[in-house]
N, C-alpha and C. Protein backbone atom coordinates (compact mmCIF):
# COMPACT_ATOMS: atom_id res chain seq x y z
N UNK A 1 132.86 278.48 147.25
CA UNK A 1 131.96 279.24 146.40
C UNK A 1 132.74 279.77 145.20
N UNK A 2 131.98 279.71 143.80
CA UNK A 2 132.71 280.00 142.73
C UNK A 2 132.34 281.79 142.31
N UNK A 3 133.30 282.32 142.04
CA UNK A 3 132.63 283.75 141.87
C UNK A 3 132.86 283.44 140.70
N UNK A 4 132.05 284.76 139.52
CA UNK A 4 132.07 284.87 138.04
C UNK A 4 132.23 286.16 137.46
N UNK A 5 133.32 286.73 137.96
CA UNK A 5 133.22 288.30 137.37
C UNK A 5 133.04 288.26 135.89
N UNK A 6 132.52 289.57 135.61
CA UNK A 6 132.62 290.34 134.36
C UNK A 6 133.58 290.74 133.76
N UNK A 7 134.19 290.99 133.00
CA UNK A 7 134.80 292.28 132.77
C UNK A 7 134.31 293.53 132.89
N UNK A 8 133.10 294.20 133.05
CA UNK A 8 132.77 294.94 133.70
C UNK A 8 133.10 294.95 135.30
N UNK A 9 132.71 293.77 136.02
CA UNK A 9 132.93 293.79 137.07
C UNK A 9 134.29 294.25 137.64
N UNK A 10 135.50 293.22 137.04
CA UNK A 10 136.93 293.64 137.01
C UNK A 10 137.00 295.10 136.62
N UNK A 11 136.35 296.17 136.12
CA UNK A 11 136.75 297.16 135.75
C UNK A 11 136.40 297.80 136.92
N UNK A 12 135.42 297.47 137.60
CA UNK A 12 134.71 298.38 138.52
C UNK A 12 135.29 298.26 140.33
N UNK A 13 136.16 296.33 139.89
CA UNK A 13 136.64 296.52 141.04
C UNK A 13 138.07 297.45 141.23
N UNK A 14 138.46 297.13 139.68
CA UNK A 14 140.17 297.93 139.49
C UNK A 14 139.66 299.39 140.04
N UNK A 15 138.90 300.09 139.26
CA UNK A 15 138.89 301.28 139.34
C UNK A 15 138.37 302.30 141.00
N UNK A 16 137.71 301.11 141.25
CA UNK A 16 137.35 302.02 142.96
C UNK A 16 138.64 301.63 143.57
N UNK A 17 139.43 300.52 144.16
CA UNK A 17 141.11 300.21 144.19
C UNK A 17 141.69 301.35 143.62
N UNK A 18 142.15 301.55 142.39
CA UNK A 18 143.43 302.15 142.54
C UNK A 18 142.94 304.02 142.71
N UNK A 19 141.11 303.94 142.68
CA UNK A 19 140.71 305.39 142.33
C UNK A 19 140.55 305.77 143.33
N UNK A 20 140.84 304.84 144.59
CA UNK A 20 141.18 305.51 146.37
C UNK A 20 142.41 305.38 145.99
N UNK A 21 143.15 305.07 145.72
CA UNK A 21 144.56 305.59 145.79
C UNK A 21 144.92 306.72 144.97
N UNK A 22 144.24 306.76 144.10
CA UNK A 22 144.30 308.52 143.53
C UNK A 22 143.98 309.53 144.36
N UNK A 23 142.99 308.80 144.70
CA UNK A 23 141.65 310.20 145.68
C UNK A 23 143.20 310.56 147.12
N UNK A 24 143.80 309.92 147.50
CA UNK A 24 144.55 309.88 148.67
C UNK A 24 145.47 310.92 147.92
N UNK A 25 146.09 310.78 146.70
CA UNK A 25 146.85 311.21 146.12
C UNK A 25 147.04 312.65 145.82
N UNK A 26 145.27 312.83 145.60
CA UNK A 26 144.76 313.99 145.10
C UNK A 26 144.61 314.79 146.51
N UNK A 27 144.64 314.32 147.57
CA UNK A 27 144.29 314.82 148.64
C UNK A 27 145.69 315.25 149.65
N UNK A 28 146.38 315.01 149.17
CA UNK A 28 147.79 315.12 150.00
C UNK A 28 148.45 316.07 148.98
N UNK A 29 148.51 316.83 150.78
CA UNK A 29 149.78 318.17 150.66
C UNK A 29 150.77 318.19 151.00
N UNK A 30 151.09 317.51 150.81
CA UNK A 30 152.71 317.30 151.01
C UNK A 30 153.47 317.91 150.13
N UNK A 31 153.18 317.66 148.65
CA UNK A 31 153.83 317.88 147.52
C UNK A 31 154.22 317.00 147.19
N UNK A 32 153.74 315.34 147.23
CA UNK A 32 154.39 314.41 146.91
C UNK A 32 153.22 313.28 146.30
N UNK A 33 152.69 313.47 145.94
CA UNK A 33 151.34 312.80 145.14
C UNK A 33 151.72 311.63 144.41
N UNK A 34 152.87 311.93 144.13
CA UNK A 34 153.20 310.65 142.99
C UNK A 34 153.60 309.73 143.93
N UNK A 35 154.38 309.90 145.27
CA UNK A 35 155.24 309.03 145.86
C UNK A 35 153.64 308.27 146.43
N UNK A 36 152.73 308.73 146.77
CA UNK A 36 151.71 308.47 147.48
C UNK A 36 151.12 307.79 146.26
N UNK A 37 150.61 308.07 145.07
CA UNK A 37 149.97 307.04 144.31
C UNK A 37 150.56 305.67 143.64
N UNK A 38 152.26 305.86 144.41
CA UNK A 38 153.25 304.79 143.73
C UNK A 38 153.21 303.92 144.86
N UNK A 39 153.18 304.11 146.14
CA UNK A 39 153.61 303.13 147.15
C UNK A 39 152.34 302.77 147.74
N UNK A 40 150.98 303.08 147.35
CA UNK A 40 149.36 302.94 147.45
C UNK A 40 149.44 302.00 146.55
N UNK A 41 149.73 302.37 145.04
CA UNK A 41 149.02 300.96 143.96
C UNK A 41 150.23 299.67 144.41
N UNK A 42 151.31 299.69 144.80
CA UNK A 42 152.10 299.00 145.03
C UNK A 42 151.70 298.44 146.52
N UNK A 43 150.72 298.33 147.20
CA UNK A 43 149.89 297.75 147.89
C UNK A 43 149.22 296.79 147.79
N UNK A 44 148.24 297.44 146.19
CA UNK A 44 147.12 297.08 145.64
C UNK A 44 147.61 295.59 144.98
N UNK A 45 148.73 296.03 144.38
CA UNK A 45 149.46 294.58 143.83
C UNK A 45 150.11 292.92 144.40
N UNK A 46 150.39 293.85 146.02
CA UNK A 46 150.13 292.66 146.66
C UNK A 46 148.76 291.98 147.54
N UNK A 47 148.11 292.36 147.08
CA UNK A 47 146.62 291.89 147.25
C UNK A 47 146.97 289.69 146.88
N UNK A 48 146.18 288.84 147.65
CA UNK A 48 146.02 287.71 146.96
C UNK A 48 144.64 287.32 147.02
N UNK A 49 144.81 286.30 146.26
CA UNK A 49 142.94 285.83 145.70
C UNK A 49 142.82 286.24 144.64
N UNK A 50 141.13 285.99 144.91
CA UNK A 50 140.77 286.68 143.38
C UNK A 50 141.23 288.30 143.26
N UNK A 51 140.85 288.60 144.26
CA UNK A 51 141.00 290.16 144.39
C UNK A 51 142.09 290.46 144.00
N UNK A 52 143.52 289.63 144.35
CA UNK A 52 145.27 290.21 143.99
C UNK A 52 144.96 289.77 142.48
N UNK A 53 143.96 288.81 141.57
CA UNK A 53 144.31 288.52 140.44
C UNK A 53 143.72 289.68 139.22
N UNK A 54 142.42 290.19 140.32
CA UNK A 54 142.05 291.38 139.37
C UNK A 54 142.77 292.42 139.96
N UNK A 55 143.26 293.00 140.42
CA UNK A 55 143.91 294.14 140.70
C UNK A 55 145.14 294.05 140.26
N UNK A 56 146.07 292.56 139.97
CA UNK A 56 147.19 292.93 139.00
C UNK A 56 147.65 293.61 138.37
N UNK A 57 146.21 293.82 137.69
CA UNK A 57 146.18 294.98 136.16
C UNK A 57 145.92 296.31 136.73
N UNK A 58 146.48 297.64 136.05
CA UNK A 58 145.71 298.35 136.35
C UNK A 58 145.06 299.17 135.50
N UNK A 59 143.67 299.47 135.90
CA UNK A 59 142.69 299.98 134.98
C UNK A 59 143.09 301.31 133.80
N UNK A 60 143.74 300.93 132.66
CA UNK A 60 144.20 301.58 131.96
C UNK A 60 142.88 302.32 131.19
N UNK A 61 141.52 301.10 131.08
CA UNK A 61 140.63 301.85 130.64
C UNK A 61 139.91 302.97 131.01
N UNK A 62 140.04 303.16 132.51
CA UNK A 62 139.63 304.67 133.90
C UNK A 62 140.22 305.58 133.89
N UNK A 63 139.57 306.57 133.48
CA UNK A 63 140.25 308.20 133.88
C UNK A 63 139.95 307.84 135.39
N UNK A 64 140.78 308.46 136.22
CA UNK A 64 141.17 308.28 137.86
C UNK A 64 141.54 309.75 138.08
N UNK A 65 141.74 310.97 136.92
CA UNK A 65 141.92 312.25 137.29
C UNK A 65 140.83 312.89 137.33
N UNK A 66 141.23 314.19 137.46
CA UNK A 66 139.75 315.19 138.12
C UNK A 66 140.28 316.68 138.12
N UNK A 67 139.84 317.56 137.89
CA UNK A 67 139.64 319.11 137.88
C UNK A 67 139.60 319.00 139.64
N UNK A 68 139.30 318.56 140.79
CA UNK A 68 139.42 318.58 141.56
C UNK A 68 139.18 317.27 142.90
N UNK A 69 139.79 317.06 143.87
CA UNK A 69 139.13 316.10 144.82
C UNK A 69 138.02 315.60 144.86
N UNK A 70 137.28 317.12 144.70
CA UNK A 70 135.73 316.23 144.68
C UNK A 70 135.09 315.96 143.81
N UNK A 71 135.93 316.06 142.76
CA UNK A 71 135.56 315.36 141.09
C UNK A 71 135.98 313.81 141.29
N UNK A 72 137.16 313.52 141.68
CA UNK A 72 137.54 312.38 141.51
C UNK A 72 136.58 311.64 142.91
N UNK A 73 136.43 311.91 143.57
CA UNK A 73 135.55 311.15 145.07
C UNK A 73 134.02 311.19 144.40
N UNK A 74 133.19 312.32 143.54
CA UNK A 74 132.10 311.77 143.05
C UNK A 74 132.15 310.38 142.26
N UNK A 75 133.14 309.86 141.90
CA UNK A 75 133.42 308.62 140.64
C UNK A 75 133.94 307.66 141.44
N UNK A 76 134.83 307.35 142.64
CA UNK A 76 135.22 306.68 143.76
C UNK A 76 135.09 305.74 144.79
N UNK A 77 133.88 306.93 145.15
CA UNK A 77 133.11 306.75 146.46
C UNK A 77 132.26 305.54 145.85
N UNK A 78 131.24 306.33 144.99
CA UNK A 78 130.18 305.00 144.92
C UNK A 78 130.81 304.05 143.98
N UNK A 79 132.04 303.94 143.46
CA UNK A 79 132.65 302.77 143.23
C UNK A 79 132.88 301.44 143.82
N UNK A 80 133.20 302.45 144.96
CA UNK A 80 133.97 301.67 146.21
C UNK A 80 132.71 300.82 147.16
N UNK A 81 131.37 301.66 146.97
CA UNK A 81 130.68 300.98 147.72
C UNK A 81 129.94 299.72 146.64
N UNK A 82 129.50 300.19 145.34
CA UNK A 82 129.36 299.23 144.36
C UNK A 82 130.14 298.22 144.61
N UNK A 83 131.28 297.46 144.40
CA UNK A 83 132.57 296.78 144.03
C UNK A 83 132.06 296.09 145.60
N UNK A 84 132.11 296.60 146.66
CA UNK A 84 131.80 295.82 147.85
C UNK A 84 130.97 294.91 147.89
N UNK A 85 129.31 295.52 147.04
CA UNK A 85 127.82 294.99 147.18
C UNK A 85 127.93 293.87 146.19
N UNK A 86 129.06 294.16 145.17
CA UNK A 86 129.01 292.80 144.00
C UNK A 86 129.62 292.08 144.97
N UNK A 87 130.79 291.76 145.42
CA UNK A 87 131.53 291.10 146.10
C UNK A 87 131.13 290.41 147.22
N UNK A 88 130.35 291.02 147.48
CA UNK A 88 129.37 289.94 149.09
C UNK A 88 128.53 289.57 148.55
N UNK A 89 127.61 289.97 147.53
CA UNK A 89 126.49 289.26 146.74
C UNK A 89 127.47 287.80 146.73
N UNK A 90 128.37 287.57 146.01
CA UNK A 90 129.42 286.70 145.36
C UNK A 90 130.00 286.03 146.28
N UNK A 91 130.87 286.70 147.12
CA UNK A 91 131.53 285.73 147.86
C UNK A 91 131.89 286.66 149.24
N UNK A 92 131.27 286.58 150.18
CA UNK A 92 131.60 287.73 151.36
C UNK A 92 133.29 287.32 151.60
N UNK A 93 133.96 286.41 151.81
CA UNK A 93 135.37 286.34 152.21
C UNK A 93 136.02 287.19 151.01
N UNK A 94 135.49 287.29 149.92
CA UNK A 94 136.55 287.70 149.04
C UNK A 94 136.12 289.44 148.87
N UNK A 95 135.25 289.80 149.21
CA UNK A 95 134.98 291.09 149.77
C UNK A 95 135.58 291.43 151.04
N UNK A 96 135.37 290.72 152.22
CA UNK A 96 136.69 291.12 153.10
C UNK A 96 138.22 291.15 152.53
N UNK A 97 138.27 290.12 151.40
CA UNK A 97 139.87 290.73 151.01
C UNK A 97 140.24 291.80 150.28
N UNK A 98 138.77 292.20 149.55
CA UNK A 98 138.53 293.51 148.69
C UNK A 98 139.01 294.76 149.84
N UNK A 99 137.91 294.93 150.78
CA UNK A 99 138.48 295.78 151.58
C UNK A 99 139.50 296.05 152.24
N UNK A 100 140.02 295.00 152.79
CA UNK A 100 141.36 294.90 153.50
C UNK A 100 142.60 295.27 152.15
N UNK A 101 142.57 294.91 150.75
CA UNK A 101 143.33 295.27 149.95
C UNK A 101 143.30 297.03 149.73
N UNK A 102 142.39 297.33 149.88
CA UNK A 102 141.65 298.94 149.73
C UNK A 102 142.44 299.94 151.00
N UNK A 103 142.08 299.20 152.20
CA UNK A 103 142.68 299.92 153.34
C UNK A 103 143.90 299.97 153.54
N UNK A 104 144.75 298.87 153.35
CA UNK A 104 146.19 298.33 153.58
C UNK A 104 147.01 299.37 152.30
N UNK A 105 146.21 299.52 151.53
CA UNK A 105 146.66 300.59 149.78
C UNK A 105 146.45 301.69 150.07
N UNK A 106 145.10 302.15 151.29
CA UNK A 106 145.05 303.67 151.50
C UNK A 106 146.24 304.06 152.71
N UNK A 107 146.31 303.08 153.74
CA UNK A 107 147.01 303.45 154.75
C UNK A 107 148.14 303.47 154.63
N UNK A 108 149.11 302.99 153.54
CA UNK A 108 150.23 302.45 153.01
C UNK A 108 150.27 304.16 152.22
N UNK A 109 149.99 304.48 151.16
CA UNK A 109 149.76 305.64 150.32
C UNK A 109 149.76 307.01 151.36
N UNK A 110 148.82 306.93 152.68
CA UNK A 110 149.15 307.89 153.54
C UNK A 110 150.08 308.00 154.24
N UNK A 111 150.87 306.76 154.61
CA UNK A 111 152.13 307.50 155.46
C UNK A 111 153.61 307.11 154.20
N UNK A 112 153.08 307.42 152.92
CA UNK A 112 154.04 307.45 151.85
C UNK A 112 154.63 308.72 152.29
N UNK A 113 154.18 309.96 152.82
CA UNK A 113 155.04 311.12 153.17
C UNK A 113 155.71 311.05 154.85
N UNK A 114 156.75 311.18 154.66
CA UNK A 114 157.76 311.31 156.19
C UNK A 114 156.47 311.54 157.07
N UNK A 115 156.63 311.29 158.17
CA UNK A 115 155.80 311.86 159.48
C UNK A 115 154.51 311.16 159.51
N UNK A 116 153.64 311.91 160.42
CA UNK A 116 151.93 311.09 160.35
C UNK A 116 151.22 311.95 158.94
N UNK A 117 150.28 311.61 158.77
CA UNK A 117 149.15 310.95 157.29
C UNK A 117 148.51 313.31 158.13
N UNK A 118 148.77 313.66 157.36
CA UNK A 118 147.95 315.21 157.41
C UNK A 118 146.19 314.56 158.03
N UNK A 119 145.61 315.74 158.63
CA UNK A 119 144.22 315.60 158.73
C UNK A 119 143.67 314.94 157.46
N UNK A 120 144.03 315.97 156.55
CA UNK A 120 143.02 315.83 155.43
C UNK A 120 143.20 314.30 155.04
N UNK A 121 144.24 313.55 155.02
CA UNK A 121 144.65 312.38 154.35
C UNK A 121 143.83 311.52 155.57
N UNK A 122 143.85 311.69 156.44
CA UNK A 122 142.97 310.94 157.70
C UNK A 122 141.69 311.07 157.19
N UNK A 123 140.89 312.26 156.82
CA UNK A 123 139.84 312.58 156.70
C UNK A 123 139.10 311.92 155.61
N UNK A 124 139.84 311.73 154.47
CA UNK A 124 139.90 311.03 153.09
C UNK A 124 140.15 309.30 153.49
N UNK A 125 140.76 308.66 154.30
CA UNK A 125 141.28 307.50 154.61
C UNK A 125 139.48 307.50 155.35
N UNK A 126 138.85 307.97 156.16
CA UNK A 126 137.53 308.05 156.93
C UNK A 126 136.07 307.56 155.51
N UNK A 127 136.80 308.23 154.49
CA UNK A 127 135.62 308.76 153.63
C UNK A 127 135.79 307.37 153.00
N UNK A 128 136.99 306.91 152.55
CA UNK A 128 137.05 305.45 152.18
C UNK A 128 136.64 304.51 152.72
N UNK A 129 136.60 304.33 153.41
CA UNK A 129 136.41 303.47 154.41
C UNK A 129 134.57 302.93 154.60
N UNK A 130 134.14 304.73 154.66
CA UNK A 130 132.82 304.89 154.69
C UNK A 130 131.94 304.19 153.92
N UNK A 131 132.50 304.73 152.74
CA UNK A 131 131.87 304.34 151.20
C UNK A 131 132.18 302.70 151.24
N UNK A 132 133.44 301.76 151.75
CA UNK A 132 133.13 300.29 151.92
C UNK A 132 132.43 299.45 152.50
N UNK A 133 131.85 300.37 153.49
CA UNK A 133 131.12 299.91 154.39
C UNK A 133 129.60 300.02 154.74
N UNK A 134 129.49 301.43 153.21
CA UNK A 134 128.01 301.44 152.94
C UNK A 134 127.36 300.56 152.30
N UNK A 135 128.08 299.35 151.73
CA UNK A 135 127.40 298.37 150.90
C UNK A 135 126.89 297.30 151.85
């Protein structure tokens, strides 16, 4: 099956990708946010397929910040479930690699800090997940 993204589309898949790896970012107390949004998008990059070819880039055109968590998860969430619903419309295998690139980038980003992933980073890793699976 041939998929045909947009450039819209590519924007929308970059931006729910690396904007769970913000949201993880934004959500961890550790004090280490950066190490967590560096070793999350460095996930995202080894993605393959179509999915590793649009996520190469990263969405320079997306604000991915926020006045708070639940600023950045209102813009995210239904990203994340959008980006899914195009992707199985299109090609369901390459939506399973969408997600599996998404999870492998959130779960990777959460145990970026020494020890196990805080509640909250569990709780946020839950909410991701959610939103992929609402499509």
């Amino acid at each position: 099956m041939s998929v045909t993204l947009t450039d819209q589309d590519k924007s929308t898949l970059r931006t729910a990708a690396y904007g769970a790896v913000a949201l993880m970012a934004a959500a961890d107390a550790t004090g280490k946010p950066g190490k967590v949004a560096a070793e999350g998008s460095v996930a995202l990059t080894s993605a393959t397929g179509l999915v590793g070819h649009v996520l190469a880039d990263y969405p320079k055109e997306s604000d991915l910040s926020g006045k708070s968590v639940a600023d950045i998860a209102d813009r995210v969430l239904p990203d994340l479930t959008a980006a899914m619903a195009l992707l199985k419309k299109q090609d369901p295998a390459e939506a399973a690699n969408f997600r599996t690139a998404v999870l492998v980038a959130v779960e990777t980003a959460a145990r970026a800090a020494k020890g196990q992933p805080s509640p909250v980073l569990v709780d946020m890793n839950r909410k991701i997940t959610e939103a992929l699976d609402a499509a």
